[in-house]
Protein backbone atom coordinates (compact mmCIF):
# COMPACT_ATOMS: atom_id res chain seq x y z
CA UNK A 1 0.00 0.00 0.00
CA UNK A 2 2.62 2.58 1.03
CA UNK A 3 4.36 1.45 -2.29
CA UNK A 4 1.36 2.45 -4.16
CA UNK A 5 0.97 5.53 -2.59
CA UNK A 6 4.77 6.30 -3.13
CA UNK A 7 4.19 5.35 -7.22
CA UNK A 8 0.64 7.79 -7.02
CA UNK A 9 2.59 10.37 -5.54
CA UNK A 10 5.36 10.46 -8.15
CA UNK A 11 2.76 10.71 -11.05
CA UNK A 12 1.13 13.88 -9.93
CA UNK A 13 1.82 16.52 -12.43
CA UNK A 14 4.43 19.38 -11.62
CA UNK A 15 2.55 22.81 -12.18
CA UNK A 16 5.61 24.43 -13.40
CA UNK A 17 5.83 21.87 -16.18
CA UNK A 18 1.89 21.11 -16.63
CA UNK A 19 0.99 20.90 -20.63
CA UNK A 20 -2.18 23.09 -21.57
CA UNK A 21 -3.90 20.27 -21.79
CA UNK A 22 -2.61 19.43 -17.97
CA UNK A 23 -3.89 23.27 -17.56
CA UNK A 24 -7.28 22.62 -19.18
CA UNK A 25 -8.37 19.46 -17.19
CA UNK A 26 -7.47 21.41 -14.14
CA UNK A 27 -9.92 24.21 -15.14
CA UNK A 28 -12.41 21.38 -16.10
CA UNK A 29 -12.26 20.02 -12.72
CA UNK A 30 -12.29 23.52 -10.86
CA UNK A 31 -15.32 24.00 -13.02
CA UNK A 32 -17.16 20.43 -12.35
CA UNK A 33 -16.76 21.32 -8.53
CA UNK A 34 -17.81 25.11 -8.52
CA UNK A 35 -21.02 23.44 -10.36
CA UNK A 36 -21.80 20.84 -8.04
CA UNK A 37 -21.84 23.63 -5.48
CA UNK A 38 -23.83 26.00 -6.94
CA UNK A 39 -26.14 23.05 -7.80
CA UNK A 40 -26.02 21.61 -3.96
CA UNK A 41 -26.71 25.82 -3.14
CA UNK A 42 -29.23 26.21 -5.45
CA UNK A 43 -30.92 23.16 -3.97
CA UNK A 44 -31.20 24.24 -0.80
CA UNK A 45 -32.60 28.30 -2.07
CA UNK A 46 -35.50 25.99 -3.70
CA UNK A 47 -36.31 24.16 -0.32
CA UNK A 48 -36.36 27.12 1.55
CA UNK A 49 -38.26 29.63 -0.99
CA UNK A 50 -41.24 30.42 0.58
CA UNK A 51 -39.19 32.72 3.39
CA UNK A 52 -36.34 33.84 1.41
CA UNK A 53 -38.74 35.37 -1.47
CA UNK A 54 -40.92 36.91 1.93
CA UNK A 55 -37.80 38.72 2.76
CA UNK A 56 -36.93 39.90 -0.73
CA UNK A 57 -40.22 41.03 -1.47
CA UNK A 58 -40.77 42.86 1.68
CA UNK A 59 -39.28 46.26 0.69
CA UNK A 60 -42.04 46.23 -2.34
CA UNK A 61 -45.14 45.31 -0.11
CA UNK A 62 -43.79 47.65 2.70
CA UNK A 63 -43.79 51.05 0.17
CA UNK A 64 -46.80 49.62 -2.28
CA UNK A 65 -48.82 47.44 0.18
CA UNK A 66 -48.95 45.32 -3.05
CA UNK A 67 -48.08 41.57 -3.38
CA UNK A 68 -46.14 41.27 -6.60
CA UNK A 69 -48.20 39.23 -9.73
CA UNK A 70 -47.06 36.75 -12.52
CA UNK A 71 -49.38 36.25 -15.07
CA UNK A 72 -48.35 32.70 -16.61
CA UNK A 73 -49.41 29.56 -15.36
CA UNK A 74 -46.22 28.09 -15.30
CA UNK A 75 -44.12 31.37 -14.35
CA UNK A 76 -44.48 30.99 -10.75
CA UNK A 77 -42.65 27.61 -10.87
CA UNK A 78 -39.90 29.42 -13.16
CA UNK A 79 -39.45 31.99 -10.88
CA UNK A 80 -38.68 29.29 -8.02
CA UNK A 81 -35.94 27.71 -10.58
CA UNK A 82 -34.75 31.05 -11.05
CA UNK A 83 -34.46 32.19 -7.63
CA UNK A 84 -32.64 28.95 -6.85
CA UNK A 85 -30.33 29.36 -9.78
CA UNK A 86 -29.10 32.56 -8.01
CA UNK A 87 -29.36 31.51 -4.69
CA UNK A 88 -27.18 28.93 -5.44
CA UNK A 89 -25.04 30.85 -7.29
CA UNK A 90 -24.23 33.25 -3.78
CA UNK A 91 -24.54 30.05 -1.45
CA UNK A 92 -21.64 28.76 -3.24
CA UNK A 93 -19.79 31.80 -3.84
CA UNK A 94 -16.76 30.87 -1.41
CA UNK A 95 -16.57 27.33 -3.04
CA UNK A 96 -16.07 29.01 -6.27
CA UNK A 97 -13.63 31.57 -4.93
CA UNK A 98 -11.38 28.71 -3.40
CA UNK A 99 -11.59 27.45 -6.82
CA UNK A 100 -10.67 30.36 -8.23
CA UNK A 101 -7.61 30.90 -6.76
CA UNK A 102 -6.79 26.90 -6.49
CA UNK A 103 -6.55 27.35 -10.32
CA UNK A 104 -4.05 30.40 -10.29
CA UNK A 105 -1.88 29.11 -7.39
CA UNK A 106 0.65 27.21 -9.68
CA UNK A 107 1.77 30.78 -11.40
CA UNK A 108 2.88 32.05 -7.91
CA UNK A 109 5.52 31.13 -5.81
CA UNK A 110 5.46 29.40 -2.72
CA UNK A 111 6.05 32.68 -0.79
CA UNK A 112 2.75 33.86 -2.61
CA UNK A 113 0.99 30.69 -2.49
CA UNK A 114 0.64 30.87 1.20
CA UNK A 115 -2.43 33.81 0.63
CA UNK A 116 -4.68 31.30 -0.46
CA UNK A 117 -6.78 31.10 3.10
CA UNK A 118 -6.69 34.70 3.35
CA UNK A 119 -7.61 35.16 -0.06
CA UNK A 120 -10.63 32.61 0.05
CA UNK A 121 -12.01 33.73 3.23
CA UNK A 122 -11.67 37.86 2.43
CA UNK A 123 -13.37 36.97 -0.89
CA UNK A 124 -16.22 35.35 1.00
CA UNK A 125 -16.68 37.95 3.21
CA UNK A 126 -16.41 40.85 0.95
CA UNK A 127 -18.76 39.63 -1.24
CA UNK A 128 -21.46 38.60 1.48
CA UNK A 129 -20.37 42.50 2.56
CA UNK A 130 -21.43 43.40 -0.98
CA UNK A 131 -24.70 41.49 -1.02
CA UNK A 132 -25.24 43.35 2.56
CA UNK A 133 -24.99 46.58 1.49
CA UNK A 134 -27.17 45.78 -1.57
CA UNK A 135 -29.56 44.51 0.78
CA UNK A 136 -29.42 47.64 2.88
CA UNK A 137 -29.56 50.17 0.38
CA UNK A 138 -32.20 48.55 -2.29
CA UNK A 139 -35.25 49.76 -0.33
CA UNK A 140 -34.27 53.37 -0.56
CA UNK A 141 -33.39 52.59 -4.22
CA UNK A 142 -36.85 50.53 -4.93
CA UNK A 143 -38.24 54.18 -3.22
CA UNK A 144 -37.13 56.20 -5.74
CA UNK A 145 -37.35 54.13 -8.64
CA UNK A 146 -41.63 53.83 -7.72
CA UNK A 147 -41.58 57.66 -7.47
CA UNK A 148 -39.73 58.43 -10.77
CA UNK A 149 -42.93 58.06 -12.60
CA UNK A 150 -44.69 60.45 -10.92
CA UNK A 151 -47.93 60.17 -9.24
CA UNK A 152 -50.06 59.55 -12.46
CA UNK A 153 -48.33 56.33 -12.88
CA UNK A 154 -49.37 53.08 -10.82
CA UNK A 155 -46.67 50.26 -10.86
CA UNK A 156 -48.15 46.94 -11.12
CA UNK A 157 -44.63 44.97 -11.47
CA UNK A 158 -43.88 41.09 -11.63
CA UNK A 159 -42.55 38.98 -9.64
CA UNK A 160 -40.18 38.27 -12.08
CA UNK A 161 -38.61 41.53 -13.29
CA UNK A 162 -38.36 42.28 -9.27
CA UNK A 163 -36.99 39.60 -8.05
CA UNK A 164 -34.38 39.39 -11.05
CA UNK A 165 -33.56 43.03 -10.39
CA UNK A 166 -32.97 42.51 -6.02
CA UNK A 167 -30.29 38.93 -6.88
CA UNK A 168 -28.81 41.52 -10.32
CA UNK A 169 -27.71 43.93 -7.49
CA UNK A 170 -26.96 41.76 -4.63
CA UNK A 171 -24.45 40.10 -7.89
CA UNK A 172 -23.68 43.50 -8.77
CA UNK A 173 -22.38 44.72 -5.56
CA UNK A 174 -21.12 41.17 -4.36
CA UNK A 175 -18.64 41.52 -7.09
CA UNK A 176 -17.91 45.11 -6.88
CA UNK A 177 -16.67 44.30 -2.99
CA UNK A 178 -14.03 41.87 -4.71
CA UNK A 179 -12.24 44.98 -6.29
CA UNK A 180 -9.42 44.69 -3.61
CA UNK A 181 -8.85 41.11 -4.49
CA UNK A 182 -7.97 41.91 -7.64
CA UNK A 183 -5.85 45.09 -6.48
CA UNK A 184 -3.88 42.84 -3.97
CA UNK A 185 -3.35 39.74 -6.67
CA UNK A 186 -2.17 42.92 -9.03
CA UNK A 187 0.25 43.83 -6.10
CA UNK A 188 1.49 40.19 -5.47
CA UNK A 189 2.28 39.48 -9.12
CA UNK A 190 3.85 43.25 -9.25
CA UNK A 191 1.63 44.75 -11.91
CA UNK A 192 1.64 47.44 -10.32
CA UNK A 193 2.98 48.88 -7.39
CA UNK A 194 1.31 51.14 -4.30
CA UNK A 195 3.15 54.28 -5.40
CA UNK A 196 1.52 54.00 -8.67
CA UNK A 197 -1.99 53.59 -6.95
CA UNK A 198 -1.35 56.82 -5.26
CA UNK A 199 -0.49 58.61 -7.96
CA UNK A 200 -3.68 57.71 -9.68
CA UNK A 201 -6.08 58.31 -6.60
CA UNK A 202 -8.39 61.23 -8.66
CA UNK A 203 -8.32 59.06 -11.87
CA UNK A 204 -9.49 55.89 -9.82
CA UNK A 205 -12.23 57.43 -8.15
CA UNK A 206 -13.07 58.70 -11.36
CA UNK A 207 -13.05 55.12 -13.02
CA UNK A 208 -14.93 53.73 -10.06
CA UNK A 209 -17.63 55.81 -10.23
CA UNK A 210 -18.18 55.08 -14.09
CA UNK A 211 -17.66 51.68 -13.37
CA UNK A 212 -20.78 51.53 -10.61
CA UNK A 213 -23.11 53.54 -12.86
CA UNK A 214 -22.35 50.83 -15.73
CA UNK A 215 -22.61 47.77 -13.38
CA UNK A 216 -25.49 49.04 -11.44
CA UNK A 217 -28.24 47.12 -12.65
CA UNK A 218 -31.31 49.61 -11.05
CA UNK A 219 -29.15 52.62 -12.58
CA UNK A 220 -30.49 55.22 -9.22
CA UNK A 221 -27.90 57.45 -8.07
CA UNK A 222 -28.61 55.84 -4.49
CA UNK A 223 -27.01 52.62 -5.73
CA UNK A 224 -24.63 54.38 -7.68
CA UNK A 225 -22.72 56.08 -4.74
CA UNK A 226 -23.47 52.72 -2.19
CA UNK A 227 -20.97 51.02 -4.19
CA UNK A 228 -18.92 53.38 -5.69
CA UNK A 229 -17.71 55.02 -2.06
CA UNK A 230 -17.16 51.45 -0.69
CA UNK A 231 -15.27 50.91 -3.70
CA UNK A 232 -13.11 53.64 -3.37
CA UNK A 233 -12.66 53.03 0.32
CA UNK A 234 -11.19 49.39 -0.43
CA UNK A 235 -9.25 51.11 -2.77
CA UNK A 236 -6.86 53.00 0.13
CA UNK A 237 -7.52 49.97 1.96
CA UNK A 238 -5.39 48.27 -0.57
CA UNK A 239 -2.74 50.64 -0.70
CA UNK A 240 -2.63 50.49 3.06
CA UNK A 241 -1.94 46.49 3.34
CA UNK A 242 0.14 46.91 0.18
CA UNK A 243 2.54 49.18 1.88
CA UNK A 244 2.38 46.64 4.76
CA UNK A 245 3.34 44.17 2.52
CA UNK A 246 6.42 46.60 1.01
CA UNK A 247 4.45 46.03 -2.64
């Protein structure tokens, strides 16, 4: 047995010498698994639908005193697929993440390499951070968006253009939050260095704030500025632990 294990051992692949085709059933792998995740997540979101679409819909009934309407016979059950689909999707976020960054670990070096339970957990919780603010602000958002139309209009909306819009921005923001990820990986692999961040503070802001009125999926200006001053506040946060980290 421990000869066996010896022989198994010596046939895994070195990533420093893995083929692209090595590189490609990795990804398919990576891929299979994030999958069966989202799948086991999205599972669970249709179990559990009833309360999780009473939360999401409260914001609506609280400002309309309205219950939201579908008007096929089999939309209701497509909404429930759908909901689950992106309920699974978040569930399984930090599954995917780990992943994620399971699949880039063989470019960096072992010093690098030993960021990968930071990594997975900060990208976790930034992105439930993201979904939280989403959560926080859409009410105030769903208030102006009713009003917009003036009094002579009288919204009579779907469940399924709502409910799509409320998981759009908790996707929206969720992956907004992970801007620092990508700042710190930029800083690890030396793309770019902290000086150069602060050099480019005005321009950043700048590009974040075009970048949240693109991404945001409600378009409001409350939305808008919830993620783009978050943004721009991880983005000093990552010259701050990039300093830390002499990058």
């Amino acid at each position: 047995m421990a000869r066996k294990a010896a022989e198994k051992e010596n046939q895994k692949v070195d990533p420093a010498t893995m083929s692209v085709v090595d590189h490609l059933r990795e990804l398919r792998d990576r891929i299979i698994w994030s999958l069966v995740a989202i799948a086991v997540g999205a599972t669970l979101v249709f179990i559990f639908f009833g309360p999780i679409v009473h939360f999401m819909t409260a914001p609506y009934q609280h400002q309309t005193h309205k219950s939201l309407i579908y008007t096929g016979v089999i939309e209701g059950f497509m909404i429930r697929i759908k909901v689950a689909a992106y309920g699974g999707l978040i569930v399984a976020s930090p599954v995917v993440f780990f992943h994620l960054w399971r699949f880039i670990t063989p470019g960096l070096n072992p010093n690098e390499k030993r960021y990968a339970v930071p990594f997975v957990v900060s990208s976790a919780i930034l992105f439930m951070g993201g979904a939280v603010v989403a959560i926080i602000t859409f009410p105030k958002a769903l208030q102006f968006l009713l009003g917009v139309g003036g009094k002579d209009l009288q919204p009579f909306i779907t469940a399924n253009s709502y409910l799509t819009l409320v998981f759009l921005m908790i996707l929206a923001f969720g992956i907004s939050f992970e801007f620092p990820i990508l700042m710190m990986f930029m800083l690890l692999a030396r793309v770019v260095h902290t000086r150069q961040l602060r050099k480019v503070r005005k321009y950043a802001f700048l590009g974040i704030v075009i970048f949240a009125a693109v991404i945001t999926p409600s378009q409001d200006p409350i939305s808008l500025f919830a993620m783009a001053v978050p943004m721009y506040l991880l983005y000093e946060g990552s010259i701050i632990i990039g300093r830390l980290l002499k990058r």
